[in-house]
N, C-alpha and C. Protein backbone atom coordinates (compact mmCIF):
# COMPACT_ATOMS: atom_id res chain seq x y z
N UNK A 1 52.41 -122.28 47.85
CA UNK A 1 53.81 -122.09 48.00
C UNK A 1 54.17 -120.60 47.88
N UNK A 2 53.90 -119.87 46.60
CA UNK A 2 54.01 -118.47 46.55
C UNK A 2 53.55 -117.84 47.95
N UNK A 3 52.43 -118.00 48.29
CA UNK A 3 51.93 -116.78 49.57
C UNK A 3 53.04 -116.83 50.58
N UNK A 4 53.69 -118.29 50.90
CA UNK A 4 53.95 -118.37 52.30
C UNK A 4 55.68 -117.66 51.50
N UNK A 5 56.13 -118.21 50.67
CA UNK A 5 57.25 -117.54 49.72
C UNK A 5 57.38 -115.83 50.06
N UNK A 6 56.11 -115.37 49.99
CA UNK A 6 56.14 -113.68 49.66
C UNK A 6 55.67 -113.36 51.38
N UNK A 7 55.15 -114.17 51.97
CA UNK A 7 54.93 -113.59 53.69
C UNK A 7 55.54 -114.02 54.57
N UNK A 8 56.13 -115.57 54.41
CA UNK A 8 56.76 -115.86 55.69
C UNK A 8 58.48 -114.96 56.00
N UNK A 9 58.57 -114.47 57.39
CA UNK A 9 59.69 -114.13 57.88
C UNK A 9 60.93 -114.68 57.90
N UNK A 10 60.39 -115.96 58.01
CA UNK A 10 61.89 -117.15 58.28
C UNK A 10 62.20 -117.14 56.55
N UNK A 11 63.50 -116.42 57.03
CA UNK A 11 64.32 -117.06 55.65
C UNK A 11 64.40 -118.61 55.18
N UNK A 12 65.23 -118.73 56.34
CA UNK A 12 65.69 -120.11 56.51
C UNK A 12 64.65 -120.91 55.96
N UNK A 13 63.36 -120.76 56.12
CA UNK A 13 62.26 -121.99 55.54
C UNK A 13 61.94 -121.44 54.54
N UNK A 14 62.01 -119.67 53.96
CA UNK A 14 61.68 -119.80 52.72
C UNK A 14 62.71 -120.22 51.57
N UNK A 15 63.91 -120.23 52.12
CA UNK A 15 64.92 -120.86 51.43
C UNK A 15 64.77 -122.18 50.86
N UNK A 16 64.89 -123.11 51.96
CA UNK A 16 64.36 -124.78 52.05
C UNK A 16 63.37 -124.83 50.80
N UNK A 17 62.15 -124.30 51.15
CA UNK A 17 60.88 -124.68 49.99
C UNK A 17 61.11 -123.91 48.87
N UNK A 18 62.34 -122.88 48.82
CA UNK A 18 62.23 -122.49 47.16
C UNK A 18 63.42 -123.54 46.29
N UNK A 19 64.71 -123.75 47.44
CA UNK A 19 65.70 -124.88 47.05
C UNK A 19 65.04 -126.41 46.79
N UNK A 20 63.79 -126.81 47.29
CA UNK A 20 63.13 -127.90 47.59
C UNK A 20 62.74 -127.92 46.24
N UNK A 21 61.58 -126.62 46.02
CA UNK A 21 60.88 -126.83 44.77
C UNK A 21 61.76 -126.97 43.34
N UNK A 22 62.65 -125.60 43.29
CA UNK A 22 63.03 -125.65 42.38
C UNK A 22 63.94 -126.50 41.69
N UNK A 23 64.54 -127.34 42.44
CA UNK A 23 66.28 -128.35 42.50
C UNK A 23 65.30 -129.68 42.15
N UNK A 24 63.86 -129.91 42.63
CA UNK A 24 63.38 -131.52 42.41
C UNK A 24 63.51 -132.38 41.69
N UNK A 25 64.21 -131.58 40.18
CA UNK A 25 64.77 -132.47 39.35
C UNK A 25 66.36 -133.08 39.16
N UNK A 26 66.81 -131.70 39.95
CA UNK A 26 68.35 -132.21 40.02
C UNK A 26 69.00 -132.13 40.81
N UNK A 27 69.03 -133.31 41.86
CA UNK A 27 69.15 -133.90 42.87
C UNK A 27 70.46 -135.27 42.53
N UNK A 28 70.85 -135.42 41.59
CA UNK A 28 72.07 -136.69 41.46
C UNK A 28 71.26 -137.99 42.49
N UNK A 29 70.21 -138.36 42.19
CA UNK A 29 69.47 -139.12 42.78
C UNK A 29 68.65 -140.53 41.78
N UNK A 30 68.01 -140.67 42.41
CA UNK A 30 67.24 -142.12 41.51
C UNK A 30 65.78 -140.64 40.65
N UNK A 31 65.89 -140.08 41.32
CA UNK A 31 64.48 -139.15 40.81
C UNK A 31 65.38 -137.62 40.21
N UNK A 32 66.60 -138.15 39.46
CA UNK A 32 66.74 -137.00 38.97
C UNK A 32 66.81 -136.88 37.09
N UNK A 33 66.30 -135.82 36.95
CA UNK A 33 65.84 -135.51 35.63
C UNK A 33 66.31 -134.91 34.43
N UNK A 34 67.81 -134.75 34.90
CA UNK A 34 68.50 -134.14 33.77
C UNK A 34 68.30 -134.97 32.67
N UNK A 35 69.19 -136.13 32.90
CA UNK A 35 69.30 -136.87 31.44
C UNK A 35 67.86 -137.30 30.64
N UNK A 36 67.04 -136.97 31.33
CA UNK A 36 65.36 -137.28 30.69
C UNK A 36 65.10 -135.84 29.85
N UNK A 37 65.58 -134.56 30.54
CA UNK A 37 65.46 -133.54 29.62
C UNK A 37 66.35 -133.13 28.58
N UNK A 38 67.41 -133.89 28.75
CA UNK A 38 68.78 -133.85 27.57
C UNK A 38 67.86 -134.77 26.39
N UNK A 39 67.27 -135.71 26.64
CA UNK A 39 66.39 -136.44 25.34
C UNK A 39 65.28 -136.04 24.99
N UNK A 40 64.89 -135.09 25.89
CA UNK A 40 63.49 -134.55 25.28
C UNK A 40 64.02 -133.35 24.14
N UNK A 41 65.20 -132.47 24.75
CA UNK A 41 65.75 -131.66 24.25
C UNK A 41 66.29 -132.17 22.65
N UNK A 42 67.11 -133.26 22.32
CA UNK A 42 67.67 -133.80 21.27
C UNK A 42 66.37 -134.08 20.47
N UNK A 43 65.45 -134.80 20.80
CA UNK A 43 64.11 -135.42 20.13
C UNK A 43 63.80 -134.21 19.63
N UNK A 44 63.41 -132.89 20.21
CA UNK A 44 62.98 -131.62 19.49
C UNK A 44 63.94 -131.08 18.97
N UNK A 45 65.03 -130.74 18.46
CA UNK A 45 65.93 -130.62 17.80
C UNK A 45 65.73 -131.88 16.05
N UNK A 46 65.83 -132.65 16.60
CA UNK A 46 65.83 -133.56 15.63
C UNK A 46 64.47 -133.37 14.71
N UNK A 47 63.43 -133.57 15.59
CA UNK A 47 61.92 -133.60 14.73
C UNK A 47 62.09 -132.29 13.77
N UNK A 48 62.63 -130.82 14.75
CA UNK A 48 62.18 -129.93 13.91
C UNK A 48 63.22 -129.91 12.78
N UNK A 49 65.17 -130.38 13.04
CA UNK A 49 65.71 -130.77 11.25
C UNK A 49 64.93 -131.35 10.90
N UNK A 50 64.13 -132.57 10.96
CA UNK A 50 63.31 -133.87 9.87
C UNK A 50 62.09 -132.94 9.21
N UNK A 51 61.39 -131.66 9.81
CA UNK A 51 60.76 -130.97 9.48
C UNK A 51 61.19 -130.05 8.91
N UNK A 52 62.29 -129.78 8.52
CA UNK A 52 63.11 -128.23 7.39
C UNK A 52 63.33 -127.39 8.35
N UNK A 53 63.59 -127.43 9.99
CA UNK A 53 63.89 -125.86 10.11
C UNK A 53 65.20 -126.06 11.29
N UNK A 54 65.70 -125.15 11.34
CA UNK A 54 67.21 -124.99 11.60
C UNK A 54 66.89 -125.32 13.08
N UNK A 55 66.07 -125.39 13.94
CA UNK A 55 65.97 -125.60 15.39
C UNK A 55 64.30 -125.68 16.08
N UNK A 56 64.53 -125.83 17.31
CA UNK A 56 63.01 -126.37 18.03
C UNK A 56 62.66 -124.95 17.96
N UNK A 57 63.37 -123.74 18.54
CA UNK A 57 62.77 -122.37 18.19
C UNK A 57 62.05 -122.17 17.11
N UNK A 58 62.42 -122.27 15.82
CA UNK A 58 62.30 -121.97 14.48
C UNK A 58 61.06 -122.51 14.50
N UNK A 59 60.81 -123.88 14.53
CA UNK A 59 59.48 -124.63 14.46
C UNK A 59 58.31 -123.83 15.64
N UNK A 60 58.73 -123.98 16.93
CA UNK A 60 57.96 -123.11 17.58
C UNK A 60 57.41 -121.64 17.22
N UNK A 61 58.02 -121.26 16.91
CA UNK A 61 58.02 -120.03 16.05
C UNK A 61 56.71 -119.88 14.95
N UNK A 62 57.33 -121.13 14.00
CA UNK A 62 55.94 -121.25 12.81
C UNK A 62 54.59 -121.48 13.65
N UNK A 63 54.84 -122.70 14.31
CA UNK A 63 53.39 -123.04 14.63
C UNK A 63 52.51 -122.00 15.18
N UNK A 64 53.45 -121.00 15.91
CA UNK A 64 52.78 -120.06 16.51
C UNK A 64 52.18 -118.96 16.19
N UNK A 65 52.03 -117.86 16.52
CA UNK A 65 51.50 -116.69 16.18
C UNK A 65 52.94 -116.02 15.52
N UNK A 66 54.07 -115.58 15.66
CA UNK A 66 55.18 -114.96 15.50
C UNK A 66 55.58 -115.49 13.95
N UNK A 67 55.64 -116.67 13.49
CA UNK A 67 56.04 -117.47 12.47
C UNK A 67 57.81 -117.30 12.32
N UNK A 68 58.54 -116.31 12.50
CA UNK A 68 59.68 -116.54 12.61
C UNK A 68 59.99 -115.44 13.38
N UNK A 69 61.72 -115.66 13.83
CA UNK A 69 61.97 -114.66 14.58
C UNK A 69 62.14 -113.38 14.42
N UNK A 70 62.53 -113.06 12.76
CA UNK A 70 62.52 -111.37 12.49
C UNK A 70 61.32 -111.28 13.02
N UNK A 71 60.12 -111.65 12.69
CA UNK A 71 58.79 -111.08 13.20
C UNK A 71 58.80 -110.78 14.81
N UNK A 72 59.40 -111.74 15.52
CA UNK A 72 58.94 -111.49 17.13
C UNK A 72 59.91 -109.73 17.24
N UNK A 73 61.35 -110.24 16.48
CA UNK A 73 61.80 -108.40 17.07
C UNK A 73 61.37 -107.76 16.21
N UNK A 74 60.77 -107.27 15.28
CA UNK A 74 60.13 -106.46 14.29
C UNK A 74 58.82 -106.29 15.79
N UNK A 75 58.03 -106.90 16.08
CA UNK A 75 56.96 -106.46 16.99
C UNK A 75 57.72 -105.54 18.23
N UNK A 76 58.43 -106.63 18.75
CA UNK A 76 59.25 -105.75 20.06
C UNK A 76 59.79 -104.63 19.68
N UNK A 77 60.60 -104.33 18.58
CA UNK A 77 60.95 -102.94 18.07
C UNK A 77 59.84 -102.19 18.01
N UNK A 78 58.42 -102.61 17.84
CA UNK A 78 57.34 -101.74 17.49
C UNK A 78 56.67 -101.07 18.85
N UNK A 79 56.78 -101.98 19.86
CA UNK A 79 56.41 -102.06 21.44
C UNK A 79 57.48 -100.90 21.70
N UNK A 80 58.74 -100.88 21.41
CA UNK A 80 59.61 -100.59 22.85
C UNK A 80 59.44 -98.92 21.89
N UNK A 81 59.15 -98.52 21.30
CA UNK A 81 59.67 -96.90 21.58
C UNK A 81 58.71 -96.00 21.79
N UNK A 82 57.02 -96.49 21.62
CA UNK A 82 56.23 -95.96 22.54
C UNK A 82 56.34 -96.16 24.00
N UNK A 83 56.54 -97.44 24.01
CA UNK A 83 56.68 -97.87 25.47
C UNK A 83 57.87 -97.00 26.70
N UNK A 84 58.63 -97.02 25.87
CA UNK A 84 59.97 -95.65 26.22
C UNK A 84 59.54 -94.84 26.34
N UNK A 85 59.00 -93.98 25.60
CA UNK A 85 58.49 -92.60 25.35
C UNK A 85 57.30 -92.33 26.64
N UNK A 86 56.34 -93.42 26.89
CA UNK A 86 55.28 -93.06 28.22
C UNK A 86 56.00 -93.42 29.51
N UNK A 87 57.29 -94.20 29.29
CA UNK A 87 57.92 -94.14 30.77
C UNK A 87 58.17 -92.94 30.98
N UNK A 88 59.01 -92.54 30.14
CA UNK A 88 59.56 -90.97 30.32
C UNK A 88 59.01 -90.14 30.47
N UNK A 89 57.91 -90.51 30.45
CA UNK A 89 57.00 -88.81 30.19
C UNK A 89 55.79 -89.27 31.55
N UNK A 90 55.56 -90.44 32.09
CA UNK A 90 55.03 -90.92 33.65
C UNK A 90 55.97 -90.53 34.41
N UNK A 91 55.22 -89.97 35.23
CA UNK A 91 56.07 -89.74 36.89
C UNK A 91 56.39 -91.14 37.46
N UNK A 92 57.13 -90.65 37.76
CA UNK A 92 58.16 -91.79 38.60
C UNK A 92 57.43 -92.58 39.30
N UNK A 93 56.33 -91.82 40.32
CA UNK A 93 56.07 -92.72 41.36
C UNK A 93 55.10 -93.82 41.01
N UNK A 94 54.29 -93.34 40.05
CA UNK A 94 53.20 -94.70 39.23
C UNK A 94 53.67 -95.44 38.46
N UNK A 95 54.84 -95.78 38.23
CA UNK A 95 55.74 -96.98 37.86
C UNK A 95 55.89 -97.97 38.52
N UNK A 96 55.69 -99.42 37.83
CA UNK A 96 56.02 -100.63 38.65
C UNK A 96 57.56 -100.43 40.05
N UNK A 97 57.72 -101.04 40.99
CA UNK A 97 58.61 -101.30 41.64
C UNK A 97 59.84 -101.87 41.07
N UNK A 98 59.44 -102.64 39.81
CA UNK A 98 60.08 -103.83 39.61
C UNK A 98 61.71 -102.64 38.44
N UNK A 99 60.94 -101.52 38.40
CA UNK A 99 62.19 -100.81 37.10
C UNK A 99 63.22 -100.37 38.30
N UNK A 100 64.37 -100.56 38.04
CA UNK A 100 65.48 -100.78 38.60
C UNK A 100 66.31 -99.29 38.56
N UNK A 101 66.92 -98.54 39.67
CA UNK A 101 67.34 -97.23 39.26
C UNK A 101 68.55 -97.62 38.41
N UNK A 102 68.92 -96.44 37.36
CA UNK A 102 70.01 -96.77 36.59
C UNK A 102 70.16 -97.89 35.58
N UNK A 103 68.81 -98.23 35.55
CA UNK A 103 68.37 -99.58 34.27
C UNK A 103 68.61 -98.82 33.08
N UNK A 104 68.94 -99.75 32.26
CA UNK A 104 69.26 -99.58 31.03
C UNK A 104 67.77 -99.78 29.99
N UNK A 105 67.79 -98.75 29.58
CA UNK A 105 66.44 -98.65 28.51
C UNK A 105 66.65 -98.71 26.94
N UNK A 106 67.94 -98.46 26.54
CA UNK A 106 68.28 -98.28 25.69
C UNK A 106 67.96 -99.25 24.55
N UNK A 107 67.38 -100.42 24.75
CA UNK A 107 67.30 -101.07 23.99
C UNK A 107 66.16 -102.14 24.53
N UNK A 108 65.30 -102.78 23.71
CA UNK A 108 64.02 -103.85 24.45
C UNK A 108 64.82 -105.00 24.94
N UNK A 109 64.01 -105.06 26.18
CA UNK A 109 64.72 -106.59 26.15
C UNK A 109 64.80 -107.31 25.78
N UNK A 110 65.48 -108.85 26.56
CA UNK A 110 65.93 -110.00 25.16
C UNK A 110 66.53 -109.42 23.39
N UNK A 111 67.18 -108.37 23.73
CA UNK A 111 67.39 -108.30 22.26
C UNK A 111 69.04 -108.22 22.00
N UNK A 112 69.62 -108.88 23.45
CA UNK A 112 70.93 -108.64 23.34
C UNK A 112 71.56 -107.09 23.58
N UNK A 113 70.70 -106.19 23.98
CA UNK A 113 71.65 -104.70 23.95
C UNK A 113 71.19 -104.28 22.18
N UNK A 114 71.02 -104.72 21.89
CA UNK A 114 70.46 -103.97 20.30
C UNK A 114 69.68 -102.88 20.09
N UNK A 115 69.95 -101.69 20.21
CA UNK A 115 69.21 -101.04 19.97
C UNK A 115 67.71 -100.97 18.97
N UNK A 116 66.81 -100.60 19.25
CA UNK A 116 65.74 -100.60 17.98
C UNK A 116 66.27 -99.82 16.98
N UNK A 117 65.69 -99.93 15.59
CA UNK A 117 65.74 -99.28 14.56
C UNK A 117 64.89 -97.89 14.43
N UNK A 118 64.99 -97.56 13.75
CA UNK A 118 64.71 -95.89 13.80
C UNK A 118 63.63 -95.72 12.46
């Protein structure tokens, strides 16, 4: 799906197969999947209150490597101001495509606009 996604010319059909793929669940149909993920959603909510923690994040969180969320932005704060510092100081042209002119750096992502700590 990706190759023909990133090579084919026809919009029009790469439209179709990305609306095709991505919508398969929510379609207002006999095969649609919202209300199956609204209960998967409540069930993990629930297990992780019956388990002590304020949400399915929180639990995900423990089980994982991160254990809670100060820790995941305590790391990302640790990432983003070297990571700043070698953009700035790389020439432009050996930079991904994907950095956007006039992007905002000021802060890591996902962190809401929050600046890091100092």
């Amino acid at each position: 799906m990706v190759p023909f996604l990133q090579a084919s010319e026809k919009r029009e059909l790469r439209e179709k197969l990305h609306r095709a793929y991505f919508m398969k669940g929510d379609n207002d149909n006999a095969n649609d999947t919202k209300a199956t993920l609204l209960g998967i959603i409540a069930l993990r909510q629930e297990k992780a209150r019956l388990l002590g923690y304020a949400d399915h994040a929180a639990f995900i969180l423990e089980e994982n490597m991160a254990k809670n969320a100060e820790r995941v932005s305590a790391f990302l704060e640790r990432l983003w101001t070297p990571t700043l510092l070698k953009m700035r100081t790389e020439p432009r042209s050996s930079r991904p495509s994907s950095t956007g002119a006039g992007e905002d750096t000021s802060s890591p992502p996902g962190t809401g606009g929050t600046p890091p700590r100092s």
